[in-house]
Protein backbone atom coordinates (compact mmCIF):
# COMPACT_ATOMS: atom_id res chain seq x y z
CA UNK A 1 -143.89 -84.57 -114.92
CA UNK A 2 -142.97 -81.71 -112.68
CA UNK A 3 -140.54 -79.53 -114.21
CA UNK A 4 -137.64 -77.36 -112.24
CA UNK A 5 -137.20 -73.84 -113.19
CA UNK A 6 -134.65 -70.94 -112.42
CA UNK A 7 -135.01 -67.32 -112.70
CA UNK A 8 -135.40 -66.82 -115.93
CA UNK A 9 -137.97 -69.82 -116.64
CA UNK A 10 -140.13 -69.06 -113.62
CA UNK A 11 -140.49 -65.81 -115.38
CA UNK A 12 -141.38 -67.01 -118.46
CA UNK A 13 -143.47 -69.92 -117.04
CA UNK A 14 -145.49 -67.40 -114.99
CA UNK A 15 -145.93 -64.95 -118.22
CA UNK A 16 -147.12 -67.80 -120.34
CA UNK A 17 -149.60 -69.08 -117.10
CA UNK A 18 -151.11 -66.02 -117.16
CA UNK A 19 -151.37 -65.49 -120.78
CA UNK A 20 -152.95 -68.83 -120.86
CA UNK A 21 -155.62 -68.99 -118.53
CA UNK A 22 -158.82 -70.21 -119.59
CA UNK A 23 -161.29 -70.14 -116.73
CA UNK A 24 -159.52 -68.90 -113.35
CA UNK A 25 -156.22 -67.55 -112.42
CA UNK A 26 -155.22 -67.11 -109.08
CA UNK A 27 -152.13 -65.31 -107.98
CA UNK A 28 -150.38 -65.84 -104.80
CA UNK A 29 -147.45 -63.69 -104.12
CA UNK A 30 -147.03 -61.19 -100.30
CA UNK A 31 -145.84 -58.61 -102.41
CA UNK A 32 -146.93 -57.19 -105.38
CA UNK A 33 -145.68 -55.34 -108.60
CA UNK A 34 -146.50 -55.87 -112.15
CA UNK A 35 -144.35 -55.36 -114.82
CA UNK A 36 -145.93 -54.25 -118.06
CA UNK A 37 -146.49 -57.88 -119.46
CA UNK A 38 -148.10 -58.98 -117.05
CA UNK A 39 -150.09 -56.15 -116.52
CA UNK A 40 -151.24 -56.18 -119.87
CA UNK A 41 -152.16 -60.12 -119.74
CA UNK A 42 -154.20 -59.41 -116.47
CA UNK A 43 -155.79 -56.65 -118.44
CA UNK A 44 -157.04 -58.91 -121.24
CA UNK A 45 -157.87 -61.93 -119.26
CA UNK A 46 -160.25 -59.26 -117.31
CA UNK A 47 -161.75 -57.87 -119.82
CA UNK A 48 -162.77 -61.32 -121.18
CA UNK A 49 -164.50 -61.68 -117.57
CA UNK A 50 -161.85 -64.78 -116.20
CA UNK A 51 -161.78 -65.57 -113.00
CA UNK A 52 -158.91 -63.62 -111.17
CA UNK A 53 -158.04 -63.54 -107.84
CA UNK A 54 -154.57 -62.42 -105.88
CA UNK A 55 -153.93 -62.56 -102.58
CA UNK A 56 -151.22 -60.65 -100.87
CA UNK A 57 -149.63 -60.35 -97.43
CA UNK A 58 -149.20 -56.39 -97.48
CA UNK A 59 -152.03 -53.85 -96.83
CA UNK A 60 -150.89 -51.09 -98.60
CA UNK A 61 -149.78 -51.09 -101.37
CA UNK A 62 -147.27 -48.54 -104.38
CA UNK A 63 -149.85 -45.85 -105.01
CA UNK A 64 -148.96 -47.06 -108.76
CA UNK A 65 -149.90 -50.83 -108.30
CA UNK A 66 -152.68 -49.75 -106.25
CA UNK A 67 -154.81 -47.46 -108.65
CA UNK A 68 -153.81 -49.87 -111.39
CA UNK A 69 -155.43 -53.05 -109.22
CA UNK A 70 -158.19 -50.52 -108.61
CA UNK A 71 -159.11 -49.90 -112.22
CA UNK A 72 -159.29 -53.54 -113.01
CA UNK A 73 -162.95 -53.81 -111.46
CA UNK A 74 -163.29 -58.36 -111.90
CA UNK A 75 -159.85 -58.85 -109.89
CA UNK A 76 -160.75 -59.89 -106.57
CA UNK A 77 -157.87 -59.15 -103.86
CA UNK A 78 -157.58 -60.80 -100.70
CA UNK A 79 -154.86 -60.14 -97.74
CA UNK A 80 -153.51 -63.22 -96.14
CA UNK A 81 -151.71 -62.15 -92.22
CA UNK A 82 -148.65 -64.18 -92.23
CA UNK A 83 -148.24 -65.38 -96.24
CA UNK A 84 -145.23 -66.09 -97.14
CA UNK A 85 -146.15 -68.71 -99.98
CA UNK A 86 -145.49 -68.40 -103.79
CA UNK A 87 -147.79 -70.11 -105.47
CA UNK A 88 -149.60 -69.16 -109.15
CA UNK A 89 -152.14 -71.32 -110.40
CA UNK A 90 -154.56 -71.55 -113.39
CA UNK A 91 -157.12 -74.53 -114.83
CA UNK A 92 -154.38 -76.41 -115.89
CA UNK A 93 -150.63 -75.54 -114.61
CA UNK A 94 -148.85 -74.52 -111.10
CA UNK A 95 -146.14 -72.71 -110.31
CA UNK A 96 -144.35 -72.95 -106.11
CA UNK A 97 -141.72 -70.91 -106.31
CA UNK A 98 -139.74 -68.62 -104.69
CA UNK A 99 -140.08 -65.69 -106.56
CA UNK A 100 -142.73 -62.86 -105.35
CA UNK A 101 -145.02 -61.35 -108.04
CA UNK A 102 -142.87 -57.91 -107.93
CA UNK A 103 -140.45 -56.23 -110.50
CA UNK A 104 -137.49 -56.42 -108.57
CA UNK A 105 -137.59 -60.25 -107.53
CA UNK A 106 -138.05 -60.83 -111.81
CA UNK A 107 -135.30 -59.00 -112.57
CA UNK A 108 -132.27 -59.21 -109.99
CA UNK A 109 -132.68 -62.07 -107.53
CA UNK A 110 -131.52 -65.92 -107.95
CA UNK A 111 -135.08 -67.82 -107.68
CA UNK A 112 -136.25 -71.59 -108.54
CA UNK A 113 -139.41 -72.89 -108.88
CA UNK A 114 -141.41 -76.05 -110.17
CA UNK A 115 -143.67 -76.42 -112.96
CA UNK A 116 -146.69 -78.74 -112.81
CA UNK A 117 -149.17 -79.44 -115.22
CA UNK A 118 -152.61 -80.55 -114.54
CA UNK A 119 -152.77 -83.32 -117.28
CA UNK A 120 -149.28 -85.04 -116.19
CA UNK A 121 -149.06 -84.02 -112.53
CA UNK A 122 -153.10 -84.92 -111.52
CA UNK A 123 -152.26 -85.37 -107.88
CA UNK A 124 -149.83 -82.56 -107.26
CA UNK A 125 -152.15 -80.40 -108.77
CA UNK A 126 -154.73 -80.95 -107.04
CA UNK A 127 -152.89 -81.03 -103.88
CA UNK A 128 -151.93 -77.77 -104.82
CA UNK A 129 -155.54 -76.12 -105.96
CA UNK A 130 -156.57 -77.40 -102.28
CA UNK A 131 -153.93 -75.84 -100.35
CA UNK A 132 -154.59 -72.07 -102.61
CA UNK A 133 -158.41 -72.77 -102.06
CA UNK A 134 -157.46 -72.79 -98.17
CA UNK A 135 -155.69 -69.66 -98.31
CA UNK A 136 -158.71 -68.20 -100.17
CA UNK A 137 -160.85 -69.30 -98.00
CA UNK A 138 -158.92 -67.80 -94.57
CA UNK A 139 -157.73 -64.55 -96.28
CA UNK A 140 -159.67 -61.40 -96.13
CA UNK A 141 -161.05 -60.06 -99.32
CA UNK A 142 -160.59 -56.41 -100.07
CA UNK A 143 -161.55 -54.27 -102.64
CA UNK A 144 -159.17 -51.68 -103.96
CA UNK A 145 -159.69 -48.43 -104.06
CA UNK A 146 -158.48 -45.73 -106.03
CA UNK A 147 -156.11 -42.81 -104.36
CA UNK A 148 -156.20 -39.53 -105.63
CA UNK A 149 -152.25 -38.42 -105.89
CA UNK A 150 -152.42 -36.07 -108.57
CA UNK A 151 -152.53 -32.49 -106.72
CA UNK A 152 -150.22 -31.46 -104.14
CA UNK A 153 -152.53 -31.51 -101.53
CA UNK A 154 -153.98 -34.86 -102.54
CA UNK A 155 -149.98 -36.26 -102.30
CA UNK A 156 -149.78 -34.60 -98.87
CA UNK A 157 -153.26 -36.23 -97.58
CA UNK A 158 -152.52 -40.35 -99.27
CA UNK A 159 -148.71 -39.65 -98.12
CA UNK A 160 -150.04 -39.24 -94.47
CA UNK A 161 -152.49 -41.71 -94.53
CA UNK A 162 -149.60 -43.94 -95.70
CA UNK A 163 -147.08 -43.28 -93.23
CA UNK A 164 -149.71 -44.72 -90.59
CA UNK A 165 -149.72 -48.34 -91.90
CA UNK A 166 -146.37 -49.17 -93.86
CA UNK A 167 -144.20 -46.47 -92.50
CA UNK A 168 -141.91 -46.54 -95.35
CA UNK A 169 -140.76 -47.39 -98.77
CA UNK A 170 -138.05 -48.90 -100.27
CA UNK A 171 -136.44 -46.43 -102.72
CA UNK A 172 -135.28 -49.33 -105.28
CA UNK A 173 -138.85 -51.67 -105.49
CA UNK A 174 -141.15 -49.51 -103.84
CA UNK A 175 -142.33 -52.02 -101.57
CA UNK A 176 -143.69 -50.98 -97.96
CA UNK A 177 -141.00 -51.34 -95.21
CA UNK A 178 -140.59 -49.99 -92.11
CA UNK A 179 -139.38 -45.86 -92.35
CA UNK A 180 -135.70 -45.33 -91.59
CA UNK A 181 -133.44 -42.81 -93.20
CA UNK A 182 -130.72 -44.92 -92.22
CA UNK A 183 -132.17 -48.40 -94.31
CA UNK A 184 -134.53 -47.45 -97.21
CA UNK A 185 -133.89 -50.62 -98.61
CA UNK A 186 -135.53 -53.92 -98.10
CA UNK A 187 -133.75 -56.66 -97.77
CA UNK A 188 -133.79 -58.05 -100.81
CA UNK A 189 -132.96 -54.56 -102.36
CA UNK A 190 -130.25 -54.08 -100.02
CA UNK A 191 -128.30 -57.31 -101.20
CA UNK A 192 -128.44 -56.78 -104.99
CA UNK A 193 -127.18 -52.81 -103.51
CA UNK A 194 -124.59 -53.99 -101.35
CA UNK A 195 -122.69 -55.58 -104.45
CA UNK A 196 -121.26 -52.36 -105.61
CA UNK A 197 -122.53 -50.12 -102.11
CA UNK A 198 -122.68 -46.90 -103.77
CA UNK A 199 -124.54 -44.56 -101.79
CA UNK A 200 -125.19 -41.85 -104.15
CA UNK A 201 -126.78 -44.38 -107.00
CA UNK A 202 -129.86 -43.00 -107.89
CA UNK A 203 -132.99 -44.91 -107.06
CA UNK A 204 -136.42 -45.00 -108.31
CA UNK A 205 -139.30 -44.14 -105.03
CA UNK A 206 -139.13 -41.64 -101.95
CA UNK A 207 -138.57 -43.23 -98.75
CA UNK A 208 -141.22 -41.33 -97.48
CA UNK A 209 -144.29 -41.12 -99.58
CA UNK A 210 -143.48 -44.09 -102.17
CA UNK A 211 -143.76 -41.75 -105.22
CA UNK A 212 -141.20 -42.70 -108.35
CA UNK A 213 -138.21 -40.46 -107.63
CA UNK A 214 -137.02 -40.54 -111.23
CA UNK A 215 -132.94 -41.39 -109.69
CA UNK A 216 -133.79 -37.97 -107.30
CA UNK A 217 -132.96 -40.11 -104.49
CA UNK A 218 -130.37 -42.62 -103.36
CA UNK A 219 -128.94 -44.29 -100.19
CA UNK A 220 -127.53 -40.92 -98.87
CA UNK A 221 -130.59 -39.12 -99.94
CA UNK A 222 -133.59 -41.53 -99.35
CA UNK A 223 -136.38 -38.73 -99.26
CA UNK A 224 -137.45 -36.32 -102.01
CA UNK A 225 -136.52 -32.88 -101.11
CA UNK A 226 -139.99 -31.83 -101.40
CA UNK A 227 -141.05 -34.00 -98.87
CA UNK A 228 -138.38 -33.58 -96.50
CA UNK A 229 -139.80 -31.15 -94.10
CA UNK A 230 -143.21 -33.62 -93.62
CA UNK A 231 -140.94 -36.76 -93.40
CA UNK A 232 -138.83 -34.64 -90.81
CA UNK A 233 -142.56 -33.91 -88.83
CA UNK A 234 -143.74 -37.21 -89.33
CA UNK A 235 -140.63 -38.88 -87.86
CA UNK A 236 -139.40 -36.63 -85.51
CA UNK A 237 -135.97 -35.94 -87.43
């Protein structure tokens, strides 16, 4: 029987999903960020050669998530135009949530979800495999490449060639958003923010090239200062 979860248990239902998988995993989420669990239970499941595949709504993606999705050579990514499902499936158990596969979403938002099993929920889950095996089959499949962001001119190149596609990032989840100086938050970001509003908190990315900030920016000072004079080129400011 199909089980209802909040936030905590559809994180630990998706955790123990993952961990579980026998054949195929598949991971359906429009944005992505791993935390280190999960990361490390994608790992393993790879290097036994499963059957992974994750498909995403956003074509860039955290330099961080990227070269880590990059280095994992059997996980086949796919972009979907339009997802907005939350859906993560293995040989035997389901998860349709509303929780997106990123940090942020596990940690600070109020989700729900449903559990289904394969053996007690036959139809369901089937229904379910279908209706993943349709996005699969409409989506785009796209391998990952690596990008190089460890010299200064490398940052400067990847930060540019950023800027062209997502425009921004959110400095608290690092997802791509549109680039404003004025709302470096997404929305999601900006709710859990807007429950104390303190402008000077420090946050963890730069607005402008996505980097981890280490709390060297904030609401009132979105970009690194180091990038400031490209962000102020870029953007006109």
């Amino acid at each position: 029987m199909a089980k209802f979860l909040n936030t905590s248990g559809v994180s630990y239902y998706l955790e123990e999903l993952i961990k579980n998988t026998k054949d195929k995993l598949i991971l359906v989420s429009p944005y992505l960020q791993f935390n280190d669990r999960i990361k490390e239970h994608i790992q393993n499941l790879n290097i036994q050669k499963k059957d992974i595949r994750i498909i995403y709504r956003e074509n860039k993606l955290h330099p961080d998530e990227n070269n880590w999705l990059a280095n994992q050579i059997g996980v086949r990514t796919s972009i979907c135009k339009n997802l907005h499902a939350k859906c993560y499936i293995n040989d035997n158990e389901a998860i349709i949530t509303s929780m997106n596969l990123y940090e942020f979403s596990q940690l600070n938002n109020n989700e729900m979800g449903i559990h289904l099993t394969k053996e007690t929920d036959a139809e369901l889950y089937k229904a379910t495999f279908e209706e993943v095996q349709r996005l699969l089959t409409i989506s785009e499949e796209l391998r990952v490449t690596v990008q190089k962001i460890d010299s200064k001119s490398n940052q400067k190149k990847e930060s540019k060639e950023v800027k062209s596609e997502s425009n921004g990032f959110c400095i608290r989840t690092g997802v791509p958003i549109p680039f404003n100086i004025e709302k470096p938050l997404s929305k999601e970001a900006y709710k859990k923010w807007n429950e104390y509003g303190d402008p000077d908190y420090p946050e963890k990315y730069c607005h402008f090239s996505g980097e981890a900030s280490n709390g060297e920016t904030s609401v009132n000072q979105p970009v690194l200062k180091k990038n400031w004079k490209r962000a102020k080129e870029s953007f006109n400011l």
